[in-house]
Protein backbone atom coordinates (compact mmCIF):
# COMPACT_ATOMS: atom_id res chain seq x y z
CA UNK A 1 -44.02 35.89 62.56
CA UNK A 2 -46.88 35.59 60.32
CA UNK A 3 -49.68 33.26 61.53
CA UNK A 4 -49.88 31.72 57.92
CA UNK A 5 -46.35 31.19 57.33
CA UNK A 6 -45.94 29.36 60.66
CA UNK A 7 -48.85 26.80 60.11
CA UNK A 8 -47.16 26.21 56.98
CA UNK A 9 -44.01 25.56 58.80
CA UNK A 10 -45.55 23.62 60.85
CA UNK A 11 -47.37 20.99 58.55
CA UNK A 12 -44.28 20.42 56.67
CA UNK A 13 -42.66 19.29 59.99
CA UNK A 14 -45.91 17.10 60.86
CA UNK A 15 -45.15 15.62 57.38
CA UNK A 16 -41.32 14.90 58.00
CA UNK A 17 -41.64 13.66 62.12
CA UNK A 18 -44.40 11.15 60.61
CA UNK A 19 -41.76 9.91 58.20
CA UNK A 20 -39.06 9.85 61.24
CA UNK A 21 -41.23 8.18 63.36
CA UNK A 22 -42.16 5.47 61.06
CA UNK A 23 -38.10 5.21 60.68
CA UNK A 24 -37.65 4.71 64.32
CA UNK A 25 -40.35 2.00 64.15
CA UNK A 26 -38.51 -0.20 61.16
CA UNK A 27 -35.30 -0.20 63.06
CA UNK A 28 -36.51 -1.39 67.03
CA UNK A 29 -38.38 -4.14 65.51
CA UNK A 30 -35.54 -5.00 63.01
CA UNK A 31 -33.38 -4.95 66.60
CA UNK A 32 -35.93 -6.95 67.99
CA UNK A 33 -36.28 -9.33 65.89
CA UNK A 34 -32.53 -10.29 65.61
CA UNK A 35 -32.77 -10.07 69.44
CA UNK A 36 -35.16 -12.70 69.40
CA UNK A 37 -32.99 -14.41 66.44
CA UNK A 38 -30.07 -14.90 68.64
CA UNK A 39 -31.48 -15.67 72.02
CA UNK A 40 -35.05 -17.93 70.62
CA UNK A 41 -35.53 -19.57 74.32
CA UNK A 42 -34.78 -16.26 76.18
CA UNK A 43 -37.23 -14.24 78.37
CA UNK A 44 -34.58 -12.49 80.68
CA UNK A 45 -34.80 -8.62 80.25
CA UNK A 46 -32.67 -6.64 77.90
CA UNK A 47 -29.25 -6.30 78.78
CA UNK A 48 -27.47 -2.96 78.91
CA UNK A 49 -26.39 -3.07 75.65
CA UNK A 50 -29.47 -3.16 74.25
CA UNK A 51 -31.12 -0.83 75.99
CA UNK A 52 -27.87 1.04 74.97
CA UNK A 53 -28.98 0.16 71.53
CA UNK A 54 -32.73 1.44 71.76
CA UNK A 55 -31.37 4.91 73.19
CA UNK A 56 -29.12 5.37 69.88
CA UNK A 57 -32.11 5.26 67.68
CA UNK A 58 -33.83 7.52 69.83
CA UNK A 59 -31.21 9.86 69.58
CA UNK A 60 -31.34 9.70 65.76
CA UNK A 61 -35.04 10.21 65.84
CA UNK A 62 -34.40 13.61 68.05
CA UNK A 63 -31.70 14.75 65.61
CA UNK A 64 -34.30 14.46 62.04
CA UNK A 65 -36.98 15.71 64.58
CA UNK A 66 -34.81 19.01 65.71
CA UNK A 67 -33.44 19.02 61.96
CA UNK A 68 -37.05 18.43 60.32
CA UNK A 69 -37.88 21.53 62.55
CA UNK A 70 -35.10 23.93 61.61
CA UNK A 71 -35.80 22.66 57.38
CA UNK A 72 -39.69 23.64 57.52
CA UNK A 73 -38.96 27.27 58.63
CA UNK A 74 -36.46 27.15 55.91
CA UNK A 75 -38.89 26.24 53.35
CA UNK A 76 -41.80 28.29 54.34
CA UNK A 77 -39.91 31.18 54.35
CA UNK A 78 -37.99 30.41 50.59
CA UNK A 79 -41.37 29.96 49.57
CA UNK A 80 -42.65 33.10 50.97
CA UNK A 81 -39.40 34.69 49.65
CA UNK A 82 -39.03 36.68 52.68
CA UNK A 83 -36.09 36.75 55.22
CA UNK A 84 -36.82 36.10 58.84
CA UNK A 85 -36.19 39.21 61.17
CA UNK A 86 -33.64 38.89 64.64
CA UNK A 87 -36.76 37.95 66.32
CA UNK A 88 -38.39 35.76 64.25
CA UNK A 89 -34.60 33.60 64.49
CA UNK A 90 -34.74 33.99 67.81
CA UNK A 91 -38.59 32.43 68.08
CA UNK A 92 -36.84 29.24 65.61
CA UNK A 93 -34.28 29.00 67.82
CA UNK A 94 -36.95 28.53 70.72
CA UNK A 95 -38.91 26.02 68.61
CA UNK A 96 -36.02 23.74 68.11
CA UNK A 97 -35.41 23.74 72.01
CA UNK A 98 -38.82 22.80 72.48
CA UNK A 99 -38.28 20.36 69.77
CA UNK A 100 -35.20 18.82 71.08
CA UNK A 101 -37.52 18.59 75.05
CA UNK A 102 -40.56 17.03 73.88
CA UNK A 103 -38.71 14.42 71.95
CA UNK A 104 -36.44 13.56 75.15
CA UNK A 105 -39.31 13.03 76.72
CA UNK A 106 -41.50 11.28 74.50
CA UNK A 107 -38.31 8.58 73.77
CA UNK A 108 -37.64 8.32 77.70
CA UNK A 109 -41.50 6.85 77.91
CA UNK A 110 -40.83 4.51 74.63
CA UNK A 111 -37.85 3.10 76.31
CA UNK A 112 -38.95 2.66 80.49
CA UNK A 113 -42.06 1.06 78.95
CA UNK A 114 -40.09 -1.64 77.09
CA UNK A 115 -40.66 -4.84 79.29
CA UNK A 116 -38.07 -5.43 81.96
CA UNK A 117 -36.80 -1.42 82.04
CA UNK A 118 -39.17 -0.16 84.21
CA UNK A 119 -37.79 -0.69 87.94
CA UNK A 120 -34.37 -0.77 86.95
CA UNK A 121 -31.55 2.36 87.50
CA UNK A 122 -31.66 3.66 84.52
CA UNK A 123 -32.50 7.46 83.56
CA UNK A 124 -33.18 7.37 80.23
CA UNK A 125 -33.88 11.32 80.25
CA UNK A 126 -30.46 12.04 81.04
CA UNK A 127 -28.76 9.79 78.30
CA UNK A 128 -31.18 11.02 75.76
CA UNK A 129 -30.24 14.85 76.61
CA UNK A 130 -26.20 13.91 76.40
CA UNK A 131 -26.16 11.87 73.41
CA UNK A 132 -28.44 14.06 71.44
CA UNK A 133 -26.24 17.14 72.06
CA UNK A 134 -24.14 16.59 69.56
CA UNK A 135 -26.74 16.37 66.92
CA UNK A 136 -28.24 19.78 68.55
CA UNK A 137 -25.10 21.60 67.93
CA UNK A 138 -25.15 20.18 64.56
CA UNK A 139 -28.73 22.25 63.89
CA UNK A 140 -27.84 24.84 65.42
CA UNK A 141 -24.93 25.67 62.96
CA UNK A 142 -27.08 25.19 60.17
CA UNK A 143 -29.15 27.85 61.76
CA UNK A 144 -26.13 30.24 62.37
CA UNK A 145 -25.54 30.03 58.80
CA UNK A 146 -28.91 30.40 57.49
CA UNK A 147 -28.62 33.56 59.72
CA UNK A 148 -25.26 34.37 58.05
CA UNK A 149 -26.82 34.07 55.05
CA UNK A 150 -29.85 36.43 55.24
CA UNK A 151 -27.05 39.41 57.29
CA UNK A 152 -24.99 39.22 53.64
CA UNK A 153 -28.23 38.75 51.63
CA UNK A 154 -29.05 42.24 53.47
CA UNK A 155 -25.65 43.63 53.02
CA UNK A 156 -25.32 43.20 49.39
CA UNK A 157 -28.90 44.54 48.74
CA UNK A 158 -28.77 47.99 50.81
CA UNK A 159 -26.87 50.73 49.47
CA UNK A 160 -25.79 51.65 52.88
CA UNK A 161 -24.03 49.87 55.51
CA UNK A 162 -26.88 47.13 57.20
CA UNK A 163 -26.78 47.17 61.15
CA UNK A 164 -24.86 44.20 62.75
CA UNK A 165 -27.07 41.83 64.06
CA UNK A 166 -26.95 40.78 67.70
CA UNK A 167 -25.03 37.68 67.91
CA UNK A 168 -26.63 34.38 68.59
CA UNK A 169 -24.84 33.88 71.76
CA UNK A 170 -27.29 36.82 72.67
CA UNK A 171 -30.11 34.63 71.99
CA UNK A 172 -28.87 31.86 73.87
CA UNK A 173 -26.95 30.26 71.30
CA UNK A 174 -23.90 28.08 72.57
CA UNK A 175 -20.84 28.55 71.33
CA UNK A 176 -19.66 25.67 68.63
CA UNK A 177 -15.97 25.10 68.58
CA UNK A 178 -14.63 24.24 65.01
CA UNK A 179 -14.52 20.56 64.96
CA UNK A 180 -11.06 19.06 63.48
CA UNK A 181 -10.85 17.07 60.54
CA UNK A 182 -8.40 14.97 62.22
CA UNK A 183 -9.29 11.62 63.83
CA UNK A 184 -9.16 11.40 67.69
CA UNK A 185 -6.32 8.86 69.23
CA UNK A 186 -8.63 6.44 69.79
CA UNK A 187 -10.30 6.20 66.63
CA UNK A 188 -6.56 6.58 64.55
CA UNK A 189 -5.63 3.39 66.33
CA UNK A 190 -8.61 1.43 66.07
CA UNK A 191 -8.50 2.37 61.61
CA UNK A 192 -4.75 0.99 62.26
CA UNK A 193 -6.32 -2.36 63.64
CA UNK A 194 -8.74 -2.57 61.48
CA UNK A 195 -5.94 -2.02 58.43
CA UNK A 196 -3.76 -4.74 59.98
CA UNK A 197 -6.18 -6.98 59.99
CA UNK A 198 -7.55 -6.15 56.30
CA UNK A 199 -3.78 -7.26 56.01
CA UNK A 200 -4.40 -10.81 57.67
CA UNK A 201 -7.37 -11.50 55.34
CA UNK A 202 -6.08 -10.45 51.99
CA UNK A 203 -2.37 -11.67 52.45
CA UNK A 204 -1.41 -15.09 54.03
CA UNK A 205 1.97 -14.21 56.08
CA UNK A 206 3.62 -16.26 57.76
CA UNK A 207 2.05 -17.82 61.31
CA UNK A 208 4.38 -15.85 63.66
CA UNK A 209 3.40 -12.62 61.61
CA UNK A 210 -0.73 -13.62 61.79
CA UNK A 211 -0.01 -13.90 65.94
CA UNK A 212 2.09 -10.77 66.00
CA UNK A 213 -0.53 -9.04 63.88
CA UNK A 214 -3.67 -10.12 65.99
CA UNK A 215 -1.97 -9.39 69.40
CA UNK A 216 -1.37 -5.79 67.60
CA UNK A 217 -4.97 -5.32 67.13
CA UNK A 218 -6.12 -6.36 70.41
CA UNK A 219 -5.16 -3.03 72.57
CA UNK A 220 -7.17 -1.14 69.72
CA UNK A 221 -10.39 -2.64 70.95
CA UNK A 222 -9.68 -0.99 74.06
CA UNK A 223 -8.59 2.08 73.16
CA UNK A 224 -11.30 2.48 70.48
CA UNK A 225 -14.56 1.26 73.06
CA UNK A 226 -13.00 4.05 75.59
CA UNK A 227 -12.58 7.12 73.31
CA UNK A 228 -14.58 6.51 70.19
CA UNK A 229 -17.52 9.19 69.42
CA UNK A 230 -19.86 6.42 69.57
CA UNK A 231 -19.01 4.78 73.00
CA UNK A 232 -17.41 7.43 75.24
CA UNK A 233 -20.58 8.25 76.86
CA UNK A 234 -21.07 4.48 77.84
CA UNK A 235 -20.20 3.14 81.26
CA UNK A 236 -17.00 2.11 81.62
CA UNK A 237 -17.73 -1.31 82.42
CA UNK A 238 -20.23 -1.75 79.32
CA UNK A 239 -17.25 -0.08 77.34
CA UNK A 240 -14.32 -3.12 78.26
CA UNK A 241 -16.84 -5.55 78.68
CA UNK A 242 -17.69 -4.60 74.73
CA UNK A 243 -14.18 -4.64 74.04
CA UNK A 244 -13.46 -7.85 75.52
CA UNK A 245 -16.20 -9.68 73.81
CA UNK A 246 -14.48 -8.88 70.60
CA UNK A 247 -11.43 -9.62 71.92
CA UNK A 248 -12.76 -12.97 72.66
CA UNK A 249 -14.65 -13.36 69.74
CA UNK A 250 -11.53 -12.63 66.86
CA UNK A 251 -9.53 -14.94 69.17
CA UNK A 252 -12.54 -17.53 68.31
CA UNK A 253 -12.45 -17.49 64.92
CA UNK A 254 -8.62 -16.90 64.69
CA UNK A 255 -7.32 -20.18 66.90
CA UNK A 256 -8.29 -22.74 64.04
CA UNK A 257 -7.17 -21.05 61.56
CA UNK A 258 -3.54 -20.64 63.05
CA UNK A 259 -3.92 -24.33 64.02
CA UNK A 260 -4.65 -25.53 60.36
CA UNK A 261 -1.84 -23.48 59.07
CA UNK A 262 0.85 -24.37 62.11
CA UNK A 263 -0.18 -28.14 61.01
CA UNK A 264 0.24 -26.98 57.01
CA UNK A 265 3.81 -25.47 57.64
CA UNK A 266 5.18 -28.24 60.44
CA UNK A 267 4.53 -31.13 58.81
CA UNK A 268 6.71 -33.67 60.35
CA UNK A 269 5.81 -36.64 61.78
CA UNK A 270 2.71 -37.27 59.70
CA UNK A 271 2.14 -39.98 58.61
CA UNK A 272 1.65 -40.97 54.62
CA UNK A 273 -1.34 -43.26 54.07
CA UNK A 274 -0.93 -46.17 51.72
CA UNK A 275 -2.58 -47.84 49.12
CA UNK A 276 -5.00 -50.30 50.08
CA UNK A 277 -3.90 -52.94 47.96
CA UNK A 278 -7.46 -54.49 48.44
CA UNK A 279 -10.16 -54.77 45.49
CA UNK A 280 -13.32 -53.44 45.71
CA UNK A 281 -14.95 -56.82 46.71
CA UNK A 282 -12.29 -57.79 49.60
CA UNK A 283 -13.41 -53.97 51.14
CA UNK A 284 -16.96 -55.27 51.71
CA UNK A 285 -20.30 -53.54 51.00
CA UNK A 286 -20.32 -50.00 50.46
CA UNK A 287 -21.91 -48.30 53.17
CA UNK A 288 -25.48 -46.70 52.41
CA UNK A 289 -25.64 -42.87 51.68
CA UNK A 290 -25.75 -40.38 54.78
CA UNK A 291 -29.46 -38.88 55.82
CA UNK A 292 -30.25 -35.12 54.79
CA UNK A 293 -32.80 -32.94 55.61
CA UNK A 294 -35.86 -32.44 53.14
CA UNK A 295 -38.81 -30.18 52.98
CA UNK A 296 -40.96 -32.39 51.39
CA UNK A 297 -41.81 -36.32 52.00
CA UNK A 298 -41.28 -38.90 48.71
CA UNK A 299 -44.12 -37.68 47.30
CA UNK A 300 -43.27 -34.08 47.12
CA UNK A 301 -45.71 -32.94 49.55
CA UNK A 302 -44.37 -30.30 51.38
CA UNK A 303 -44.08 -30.58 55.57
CA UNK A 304 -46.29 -27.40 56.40
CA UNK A 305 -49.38 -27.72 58.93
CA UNK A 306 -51.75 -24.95 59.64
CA UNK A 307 -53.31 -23.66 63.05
CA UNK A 308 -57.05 -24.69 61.61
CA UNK A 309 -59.24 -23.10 63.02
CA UNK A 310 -57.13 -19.86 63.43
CA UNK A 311 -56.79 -19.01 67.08
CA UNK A 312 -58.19 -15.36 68.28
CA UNK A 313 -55.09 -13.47 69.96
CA UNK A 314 -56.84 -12.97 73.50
CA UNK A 315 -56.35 -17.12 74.21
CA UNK A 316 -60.09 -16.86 75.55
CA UNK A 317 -62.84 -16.71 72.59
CA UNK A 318 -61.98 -20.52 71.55
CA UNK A 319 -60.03 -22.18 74.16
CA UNK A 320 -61.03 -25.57 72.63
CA UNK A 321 -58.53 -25.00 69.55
CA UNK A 322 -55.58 -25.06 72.02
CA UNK A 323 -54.11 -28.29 72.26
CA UNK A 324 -50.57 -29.72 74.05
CA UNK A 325 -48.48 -28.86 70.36
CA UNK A 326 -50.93 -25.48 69.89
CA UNK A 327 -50.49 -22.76 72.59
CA UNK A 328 -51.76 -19.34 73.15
CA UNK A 329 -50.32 -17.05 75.87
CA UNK A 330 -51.64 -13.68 76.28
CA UNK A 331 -49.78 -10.47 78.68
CA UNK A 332 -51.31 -7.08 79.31
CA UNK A 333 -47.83 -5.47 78.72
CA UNK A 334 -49.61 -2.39 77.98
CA UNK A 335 -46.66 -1.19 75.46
CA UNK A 336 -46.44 2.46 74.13
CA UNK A 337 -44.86 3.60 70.61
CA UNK A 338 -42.85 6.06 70.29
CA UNK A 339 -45.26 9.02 69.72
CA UNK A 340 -48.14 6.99 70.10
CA UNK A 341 -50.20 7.40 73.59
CA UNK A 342 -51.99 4.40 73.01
CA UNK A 343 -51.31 1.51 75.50
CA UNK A 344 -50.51 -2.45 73.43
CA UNK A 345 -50.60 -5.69 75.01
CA UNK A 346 -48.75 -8.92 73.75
CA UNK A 347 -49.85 -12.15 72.15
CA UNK A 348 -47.39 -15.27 71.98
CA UNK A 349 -48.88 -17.86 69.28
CA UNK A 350 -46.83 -21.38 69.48
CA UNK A 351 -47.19 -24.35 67.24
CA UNK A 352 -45.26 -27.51 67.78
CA UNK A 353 -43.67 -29.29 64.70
CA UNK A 354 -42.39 -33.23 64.18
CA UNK A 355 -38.67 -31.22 63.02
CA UNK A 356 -36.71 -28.10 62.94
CA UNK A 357 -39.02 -25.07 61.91
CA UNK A 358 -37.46 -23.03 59.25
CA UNK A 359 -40.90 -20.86 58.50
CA UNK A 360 -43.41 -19.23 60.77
CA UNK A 361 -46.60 -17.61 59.17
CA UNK A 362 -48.31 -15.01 60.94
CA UNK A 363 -51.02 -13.37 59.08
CA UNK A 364 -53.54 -10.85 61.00
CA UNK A 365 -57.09 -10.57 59.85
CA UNK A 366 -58.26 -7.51 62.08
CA UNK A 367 -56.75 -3.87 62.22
CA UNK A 368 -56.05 -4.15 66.00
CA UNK A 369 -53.20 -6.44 65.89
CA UNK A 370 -50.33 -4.81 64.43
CA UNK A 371 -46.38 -5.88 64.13
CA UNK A 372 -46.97 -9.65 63.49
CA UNK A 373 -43.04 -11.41 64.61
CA UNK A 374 -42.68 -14.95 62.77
CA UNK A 375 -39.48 -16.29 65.03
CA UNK A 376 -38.78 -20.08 64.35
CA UNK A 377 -37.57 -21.74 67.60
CA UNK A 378 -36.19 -25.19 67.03
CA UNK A 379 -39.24 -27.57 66.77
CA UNK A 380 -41.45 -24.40 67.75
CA UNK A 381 -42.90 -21.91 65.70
CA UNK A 382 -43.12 -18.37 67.70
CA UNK A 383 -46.16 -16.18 66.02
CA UNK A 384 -46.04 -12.92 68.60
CA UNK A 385 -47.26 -9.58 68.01
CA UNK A 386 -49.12 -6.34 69.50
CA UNK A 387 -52.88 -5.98 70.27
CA UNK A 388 -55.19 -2.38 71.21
CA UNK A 389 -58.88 -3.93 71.46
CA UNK A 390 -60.47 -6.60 69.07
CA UNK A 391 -59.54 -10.06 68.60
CA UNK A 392 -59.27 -10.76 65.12
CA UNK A 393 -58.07 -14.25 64.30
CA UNK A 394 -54.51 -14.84 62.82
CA UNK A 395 -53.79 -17.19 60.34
CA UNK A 396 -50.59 -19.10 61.25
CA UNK A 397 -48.51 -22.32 60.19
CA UNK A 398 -45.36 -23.93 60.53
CA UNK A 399 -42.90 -25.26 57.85
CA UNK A 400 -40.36 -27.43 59.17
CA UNK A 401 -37.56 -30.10 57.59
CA UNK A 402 -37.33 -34.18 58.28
CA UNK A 403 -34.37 -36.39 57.73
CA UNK A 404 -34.34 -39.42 55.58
């Protein structure tokens, strides 16, 4: 393989892992923050489902890094206009597998250096390498039929018969089994659920159909958390104790409704309110309007206070600007990014308000502290983030809401 064709190749996959990377970024502190959303006064590790959910976007990250790989070759050599040789596909080949390694291994540090994974049983090298084999398969037939491709491109050209090219199983190639177009059991009867109960939203049957219906769509969560693409590689416990969740949570929202409508259709033995026959003035004052929450006092000023002087992230250039309702907490988590070797730590910024906080601001004035969170927490306002070296001040206030 030329020298200057593969440094091509190989800056056009620098230019698409950088893109994948910054991907992978945007959707663990999305998860993170809805984490945080749902669980505000939690510190307890991540569960198995989460980590769960950090090793699926790993393994989408390896599948655009091994695909990203097999598309620059592509391109280099369309752009060359030349046709790579049995060797040169078998070299690719090689590169994606070394793609497809050094990703594993670079995801398995990202996740054990989360906070809470490291000491537990968990071998994040080994679910990386299972769930990402579908997604190798996947590149390698695009490779087998780039390959095609070029053996009739060389047919079609030559006068004379072109030699048959070694097959790929010769280079180490798996074999890929045609994949049917059918769905599997389990997936057939969870899209039967999931049509019932399209049913039970759009149409109002009657209640003995609604409890028929649900009880018909229960045994799909089952079948669909055991065989589904998605989840068969799960434990089985995570797998029922998914399904039962749902289970639990459709139940939930279903019971009132089925009580409001048993209540609409039986309605015997209500009883029919009458008239009050008194006036107005016999009734007695009227009572004063309910409290709601506001934003703003009578005067329209707007309930916001500001952390003034801004607080350095490190807790220890000014400690006299932390006060009972302003705290700063500082950990030397010493966090890694995904493709990043350089080691963050974590800085917690907490301001107390006189109500419910409904917005955080959490403004960064240095280059050092990087993914600023802005988590309201009840009466607290949560301003938490990453930190490699300086101590730039952050800007941060709290908006919350007062009832009058």
């Amino acid at each position: 393989m030329l020298s200057e064709l593969k440094t091509y190749a190989d800056s056009l996959y620098d230019q698409s892992l950088q893109k994948s990377i910054k991907l992978l970024r945007e959707e663990e502190l999305k998860f993170r923050y809805e984490v945080a959303s749902r669980n505000p006064n939690s510190y307890l590790p991540p569960s198995g489902p989460e980590i769960q959910m950090r090793i699926g976007f790993h393994v989408k990250h390896i599948e655009r890094s091994m695909a990203a790989r097999l598309e620059s070759y592509r391109a280099a050599y369309g752009e060359a206009g030349k046709t790579p040789t049995d060797q040169e596909f078998i070299d690719i080949l090689n590169d994606i597998n070394n793609t497809q390694k050094s990703s594993i291994s670079h995801s398995a540090q990202a996740i054990l250096a989360v906070p809470g994974v490291l000491g537990r049983t968990i071998n994040a090298s080994n679910g990386l390498t299972a769930n990402s084999a579908h997604g190798h398969d996947r590149v390698l037939q695009d490779l087998k039929v780039w390959r095609g491709q070029a053996h009739l491109k060389a047919v079609t050209q030559d006068s004379a018969p072109a030699p048959i090219l070694a097959p790929l199983r010769d280079a180490g190639l798996p074999e890929i089994k045609e994949q049917s177009s059918y769905l599997s059991f389990g997936d057939s009867l969870a899209s039967v659920g999931l049509i019932l109960m399209i049913v039970f939203i759009i149409f109002t049957p009657s209640l003995w159909w609604k409890v028929a219906l649900l009880i018909l769509c229960v045994p799909s969560f089952f079948v669909f958390a055991r065989k589904s693409n998605w989840t068969h590689s799960w434990h089985w416990c995570f797998q029922y104790g998914c399904a039962l969740l749902i289970t639990i949570a459709v139940a939930s929202a279903a019971a009132p409704q089925l009580m409001a409508q048993w209540r609409t259709e039986h309605p015997l033995g209500t009883k029919v309110a009458k008239p009050d026959p008194q006036t107005p003035q016999q009734r007695g004052p009227i009572p004063p309007t309910p409290e709601s929450w506001h934003t703003e006092d009578k005067d329209g000023k707007p309930y916001v206070e500001y952390w003034d002087p801004p607080m350095d992230p490190n807790c220890k250039a000014h400690p006299e600007r932390t006060t009972a309702k302003h705290r700063c907490q500082f950990s030397q988590t010493q966090i890694h990014e995904p493709g990043d070797p350089t080691a963050y730590d974590t800085w917690n910024l907490y301001m107390d308000a006189p109500g419910p906080v409904y917005e955080v601001g959490c403004d960064p004035t240095g280059q050092h502290e990087i993914k600023p969170l802005r988590i309201p927490q009840g009466n607290t306002g949560l301003c938490s983030g990453e930190i490699n070296g300086g101590d730039a001040e952050i800007r941060m206030y709290v908006k919350w809401k007062e009832q009058w």
